[in-house]
Protein backbone atom coordinates (compact mmCIF):
# COMPACT_ATOMS: atom_id res chain seq x y z
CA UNK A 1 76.90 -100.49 -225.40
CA UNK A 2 74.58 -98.97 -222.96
CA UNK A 3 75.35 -98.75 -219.20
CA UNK A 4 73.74 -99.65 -216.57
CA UNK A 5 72.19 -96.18 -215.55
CA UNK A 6 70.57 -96.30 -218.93
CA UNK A 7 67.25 -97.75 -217.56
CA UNK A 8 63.55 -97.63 -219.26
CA UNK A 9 61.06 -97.87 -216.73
CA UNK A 10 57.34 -97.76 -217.57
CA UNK A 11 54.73 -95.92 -215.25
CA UNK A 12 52.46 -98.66 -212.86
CA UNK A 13 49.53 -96.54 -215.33
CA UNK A 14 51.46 -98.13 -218.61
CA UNK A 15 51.65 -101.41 -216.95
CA UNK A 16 48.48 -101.61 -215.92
CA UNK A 17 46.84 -100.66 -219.14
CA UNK A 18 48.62 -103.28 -220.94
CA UNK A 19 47.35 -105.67 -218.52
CA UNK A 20 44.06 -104.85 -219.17
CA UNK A 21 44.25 -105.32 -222.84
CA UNK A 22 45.82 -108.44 -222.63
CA UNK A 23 43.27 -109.54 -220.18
CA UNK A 24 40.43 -108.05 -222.51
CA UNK A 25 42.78 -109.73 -225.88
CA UNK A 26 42.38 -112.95 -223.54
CA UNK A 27 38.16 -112.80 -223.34
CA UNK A 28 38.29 -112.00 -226.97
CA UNK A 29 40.10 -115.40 -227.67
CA UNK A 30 37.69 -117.14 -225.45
CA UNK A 31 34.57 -115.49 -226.75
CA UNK A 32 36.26 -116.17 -230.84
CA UNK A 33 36.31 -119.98 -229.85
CA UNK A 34 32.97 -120.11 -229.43
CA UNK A 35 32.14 -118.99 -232.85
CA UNK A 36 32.18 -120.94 -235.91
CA UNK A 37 33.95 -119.14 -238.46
CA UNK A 38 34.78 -122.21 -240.81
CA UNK A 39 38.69 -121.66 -242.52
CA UNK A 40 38.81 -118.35 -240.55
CA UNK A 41 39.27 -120.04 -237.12
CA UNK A 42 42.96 -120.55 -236.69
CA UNK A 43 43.96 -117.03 -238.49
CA UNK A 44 42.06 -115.35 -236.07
CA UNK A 45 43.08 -116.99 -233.36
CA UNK A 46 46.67 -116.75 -234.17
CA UNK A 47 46.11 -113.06 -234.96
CA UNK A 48 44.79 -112.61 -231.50
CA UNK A 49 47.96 -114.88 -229.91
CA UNK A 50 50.68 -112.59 -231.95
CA UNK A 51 49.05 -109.36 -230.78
CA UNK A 52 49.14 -110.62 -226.95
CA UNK A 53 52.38 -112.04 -227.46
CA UNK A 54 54.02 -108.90 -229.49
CA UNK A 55 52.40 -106.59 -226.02
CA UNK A 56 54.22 -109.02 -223.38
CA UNK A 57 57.90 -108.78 -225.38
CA UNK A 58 57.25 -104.46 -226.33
CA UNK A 59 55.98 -103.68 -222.89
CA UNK A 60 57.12 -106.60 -220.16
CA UNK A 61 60.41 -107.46 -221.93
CA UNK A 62 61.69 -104.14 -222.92
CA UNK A 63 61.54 -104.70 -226.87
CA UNK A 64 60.13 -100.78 -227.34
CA UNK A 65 63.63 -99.77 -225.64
CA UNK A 66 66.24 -102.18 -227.37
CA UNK A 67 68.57 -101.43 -230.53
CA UNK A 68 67.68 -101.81 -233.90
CA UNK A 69 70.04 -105.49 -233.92
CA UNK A 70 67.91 -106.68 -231.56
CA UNK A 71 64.49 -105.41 -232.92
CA UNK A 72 65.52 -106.76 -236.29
CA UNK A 73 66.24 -110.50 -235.12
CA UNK A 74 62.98 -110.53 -233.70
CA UNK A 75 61.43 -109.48 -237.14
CA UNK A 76 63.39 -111.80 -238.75
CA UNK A 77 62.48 -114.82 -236.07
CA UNK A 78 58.44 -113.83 -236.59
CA UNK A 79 58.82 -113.80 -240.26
CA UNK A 80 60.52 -117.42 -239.84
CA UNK A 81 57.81 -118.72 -237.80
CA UNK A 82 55.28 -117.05 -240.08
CA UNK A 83 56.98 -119.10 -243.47
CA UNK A 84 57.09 -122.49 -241.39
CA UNK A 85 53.32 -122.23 -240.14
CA UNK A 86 52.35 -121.28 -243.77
CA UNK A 87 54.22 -124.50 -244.78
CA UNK A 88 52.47 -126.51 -242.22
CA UNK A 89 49.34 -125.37 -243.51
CA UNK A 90 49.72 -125.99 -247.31
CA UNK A 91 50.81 -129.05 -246.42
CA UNK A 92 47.92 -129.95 -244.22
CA UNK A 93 45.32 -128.57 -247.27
CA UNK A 94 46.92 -130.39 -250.15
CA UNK A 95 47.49 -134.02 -248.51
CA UNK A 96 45.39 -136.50 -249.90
């Protein structure tokens, strides 16, 4: 168990940086909705959401600093929400 004078802080330089890509990540998702890209629409913009999102939780929420348990059930919840939107979408292709 760590203590509480184990703390990770990140330089305003680090910060800042990550705020810019996820600011830039965010104009990229705008400017990719404007495209037509046929099937290739949603993957990209999910790939685009899961990069922003996996930024916020490494650099915001301290993910880069925790144990392995914790690193591992977050894995383990992405690969989860990976199988049920794959489900979703072979279900939505093969209705009739």
């Amino acid at each position: 168990m760590r203590g509480d004078d184990d703390q990770h802080l990140l330089s305003y330089t680090t910060l800042a940086l990550v705020l810019g890509l996820l600011l830039l990540l965010t104009g990229v998702t705008i400017g990719v909705s404007y495209l037509d890209m046929g099937f290739f629409n949603v993957p990209i913009a999910l790939g685009i959401a899961c990069t922003k999102v996996t930024l916020v939780l490494l650099y915001f929420m301290h993910l880069k600093f925790e144990g392995r348990v914790i690193t591992l059930s977050f894995l383990c919840t992405i690969a989860f929400l990976a199988i049920m939107i794959g489900f979703t979408f072979w279900d939505v292709a093969f209705r009739r």
